[in-house]
C-alpha atoms as a PDB file:
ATOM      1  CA  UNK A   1       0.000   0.000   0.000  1.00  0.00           C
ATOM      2  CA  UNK A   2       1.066   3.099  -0.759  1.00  0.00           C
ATOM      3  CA  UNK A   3      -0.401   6.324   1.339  1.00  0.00           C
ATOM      4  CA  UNK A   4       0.114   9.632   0.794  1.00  0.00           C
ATOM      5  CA  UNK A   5      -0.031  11.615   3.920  1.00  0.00           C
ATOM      6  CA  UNK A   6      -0.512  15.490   4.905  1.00  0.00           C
ATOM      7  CA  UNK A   7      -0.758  17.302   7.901  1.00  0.00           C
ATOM      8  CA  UNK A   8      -3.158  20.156   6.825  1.00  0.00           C
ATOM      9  CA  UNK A   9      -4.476  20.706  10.197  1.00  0.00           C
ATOM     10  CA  UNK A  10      -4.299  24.685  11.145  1.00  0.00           C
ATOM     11  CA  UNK A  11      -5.291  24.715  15.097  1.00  0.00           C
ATOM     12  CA  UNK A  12      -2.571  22.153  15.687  1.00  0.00           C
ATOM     13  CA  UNK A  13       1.027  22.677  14.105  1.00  0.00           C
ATOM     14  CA  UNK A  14       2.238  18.857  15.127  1.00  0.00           C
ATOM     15  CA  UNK A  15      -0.048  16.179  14.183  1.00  0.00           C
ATOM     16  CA  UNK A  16       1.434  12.081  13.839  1.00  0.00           C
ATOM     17  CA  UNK A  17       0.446   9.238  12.257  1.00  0.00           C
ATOM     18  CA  UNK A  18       0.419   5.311  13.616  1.00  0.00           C
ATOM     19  CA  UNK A  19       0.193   2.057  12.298  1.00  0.00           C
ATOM     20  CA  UNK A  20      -0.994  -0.606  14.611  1.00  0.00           C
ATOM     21  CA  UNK A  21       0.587  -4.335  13.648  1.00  0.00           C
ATOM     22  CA  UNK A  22       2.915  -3.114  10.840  1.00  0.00           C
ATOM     23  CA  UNK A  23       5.894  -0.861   9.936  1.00  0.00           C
ATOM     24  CA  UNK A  24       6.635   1.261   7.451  1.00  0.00           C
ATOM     25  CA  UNK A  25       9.069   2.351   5.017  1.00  0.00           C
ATOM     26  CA  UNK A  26       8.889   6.927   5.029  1.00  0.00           C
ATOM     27  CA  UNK A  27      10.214   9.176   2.456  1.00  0.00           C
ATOM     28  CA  UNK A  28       9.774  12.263   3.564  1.00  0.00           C
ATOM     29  CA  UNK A  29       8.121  14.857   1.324  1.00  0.00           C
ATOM     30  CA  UNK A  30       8.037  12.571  -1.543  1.00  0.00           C
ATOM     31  CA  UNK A  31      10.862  13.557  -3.141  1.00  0.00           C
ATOM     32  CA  UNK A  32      13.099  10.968  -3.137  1.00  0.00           C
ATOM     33  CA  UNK A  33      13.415   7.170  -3.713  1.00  0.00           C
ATOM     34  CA  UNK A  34      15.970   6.186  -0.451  1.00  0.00           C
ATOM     35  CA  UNK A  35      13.717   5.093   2.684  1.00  0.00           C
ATOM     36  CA  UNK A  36      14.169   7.411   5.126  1.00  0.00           C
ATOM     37  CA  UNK A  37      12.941   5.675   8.401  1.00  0.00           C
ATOM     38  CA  UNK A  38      11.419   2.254   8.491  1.00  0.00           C
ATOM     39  CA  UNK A  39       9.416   2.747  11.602  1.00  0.00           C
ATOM     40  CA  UNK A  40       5.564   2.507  12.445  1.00  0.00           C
ATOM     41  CA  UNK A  41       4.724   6.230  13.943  1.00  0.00           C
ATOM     42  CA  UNK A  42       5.671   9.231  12.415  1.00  0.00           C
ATOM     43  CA  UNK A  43       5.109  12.860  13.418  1.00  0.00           C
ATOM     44  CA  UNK A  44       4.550  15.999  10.352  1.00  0.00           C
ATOM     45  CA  UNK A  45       4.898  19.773  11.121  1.00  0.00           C
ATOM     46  CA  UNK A  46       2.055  21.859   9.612  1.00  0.00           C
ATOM     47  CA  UNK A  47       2.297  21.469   5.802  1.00  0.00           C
ATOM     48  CA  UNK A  48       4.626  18.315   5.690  1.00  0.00           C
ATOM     49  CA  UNK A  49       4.075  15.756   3.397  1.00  0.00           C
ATOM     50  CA  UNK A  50       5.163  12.497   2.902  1.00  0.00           C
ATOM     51  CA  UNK A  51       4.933   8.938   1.377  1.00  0.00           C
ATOM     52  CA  UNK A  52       4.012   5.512   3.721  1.00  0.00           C
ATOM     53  CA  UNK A  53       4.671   2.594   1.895  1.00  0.00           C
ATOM     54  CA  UNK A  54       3.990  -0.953   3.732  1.00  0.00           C
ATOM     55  CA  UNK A  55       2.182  -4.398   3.022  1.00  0.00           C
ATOM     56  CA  UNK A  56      -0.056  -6.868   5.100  1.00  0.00           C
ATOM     57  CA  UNK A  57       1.149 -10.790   5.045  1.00  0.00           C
ATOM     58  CA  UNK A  58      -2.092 -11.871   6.192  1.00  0.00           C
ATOM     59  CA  UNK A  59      -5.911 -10.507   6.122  1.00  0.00           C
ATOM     60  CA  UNK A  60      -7.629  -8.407   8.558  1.00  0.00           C
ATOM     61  CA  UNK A  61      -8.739  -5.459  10.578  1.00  0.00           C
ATOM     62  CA  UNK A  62      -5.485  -3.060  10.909  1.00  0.00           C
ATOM     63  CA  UNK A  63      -6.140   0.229  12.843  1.00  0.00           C
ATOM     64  CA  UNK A  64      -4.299   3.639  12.183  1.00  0.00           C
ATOM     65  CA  UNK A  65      -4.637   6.786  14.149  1.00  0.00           C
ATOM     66  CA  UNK A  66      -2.741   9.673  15.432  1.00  0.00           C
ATOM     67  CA  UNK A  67      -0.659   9.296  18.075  1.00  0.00           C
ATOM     68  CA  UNK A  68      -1.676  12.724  19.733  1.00  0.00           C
ATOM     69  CA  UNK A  69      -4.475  12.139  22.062  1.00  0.00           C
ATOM     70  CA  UNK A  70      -6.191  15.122  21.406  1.00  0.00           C
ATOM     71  CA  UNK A  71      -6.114  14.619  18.353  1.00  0.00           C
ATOM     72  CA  UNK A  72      -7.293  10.733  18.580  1.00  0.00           C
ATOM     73  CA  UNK A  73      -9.778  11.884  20.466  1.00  0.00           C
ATOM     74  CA  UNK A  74     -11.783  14.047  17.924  1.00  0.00           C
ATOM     75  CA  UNK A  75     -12.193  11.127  15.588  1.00  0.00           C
ATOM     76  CA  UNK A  76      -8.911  10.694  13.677  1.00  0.00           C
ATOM     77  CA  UNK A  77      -8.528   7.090  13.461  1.00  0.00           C
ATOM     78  CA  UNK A  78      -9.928   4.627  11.154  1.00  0.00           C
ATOM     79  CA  UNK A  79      -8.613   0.616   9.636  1.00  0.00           C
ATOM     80  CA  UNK A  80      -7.429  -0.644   6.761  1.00  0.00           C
ATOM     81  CA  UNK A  81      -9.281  -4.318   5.955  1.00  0.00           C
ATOM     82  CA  UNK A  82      -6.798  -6.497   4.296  1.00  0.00           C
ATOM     83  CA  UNK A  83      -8.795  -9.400   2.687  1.00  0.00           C
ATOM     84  CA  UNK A  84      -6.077 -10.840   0.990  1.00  0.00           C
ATOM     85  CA  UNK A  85      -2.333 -10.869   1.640  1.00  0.00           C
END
C-alpha cells in the first residue's frame, strides 16, 4: 500500500500518524526514492508531506490513528481491511 499523507491541520502545528501491527518504510516529502525511516509512527509539522509505503502478510482489521491524544480523540482514526495478503 502506498499512502500519501498530509498534515493540513491549522489549530494544531504537530499532528502524527500510527500504524498498529505493521511498519513502514517513510520518504519524507516525496521527493526521493531512499527510505528514510522504516518505523511505524511518524510525526509531520504543519504542511509536511510524505509517502508511507507498507504491506499486510495476512488478512484483517489493521487500525491507524494519530498518536496525539487530542487529536485521537476528535475522531482521527480509522482501519485498513486487508482481505487478501
Amino acid at each position: 500500500m502506498r499512502i500519501f499523507l498530509v498534515n493540513i491541520l491549522e489549530y494544531d502545528p504537530i499532528n502524527s500518524f500510527h500504524l498498529h501491527a505493521n511498519f513502514f518504510h517513510y520518504y519524507p516529502t516525496g521527493t526521493s526514492r531512499t527510505v528514510h525511516e522504516y518505523t511505524d509512527t511518524i510525526a509531520q509539522m504543519q504542511g509536511q508531506r510524505g509517502l508511507l509505503e507498507f504491506r499486510y502478510r495476512y488478512p484483517g482489521r489493521y487500525v491507524f490513528h494519530a498518536h496525539k491524544t487530542e487529536v485521537a480523540e476528535l475522531g482521527w482514526s480509522g482501519l485498513f481491511q486487508v482481505l487478501e495478503a
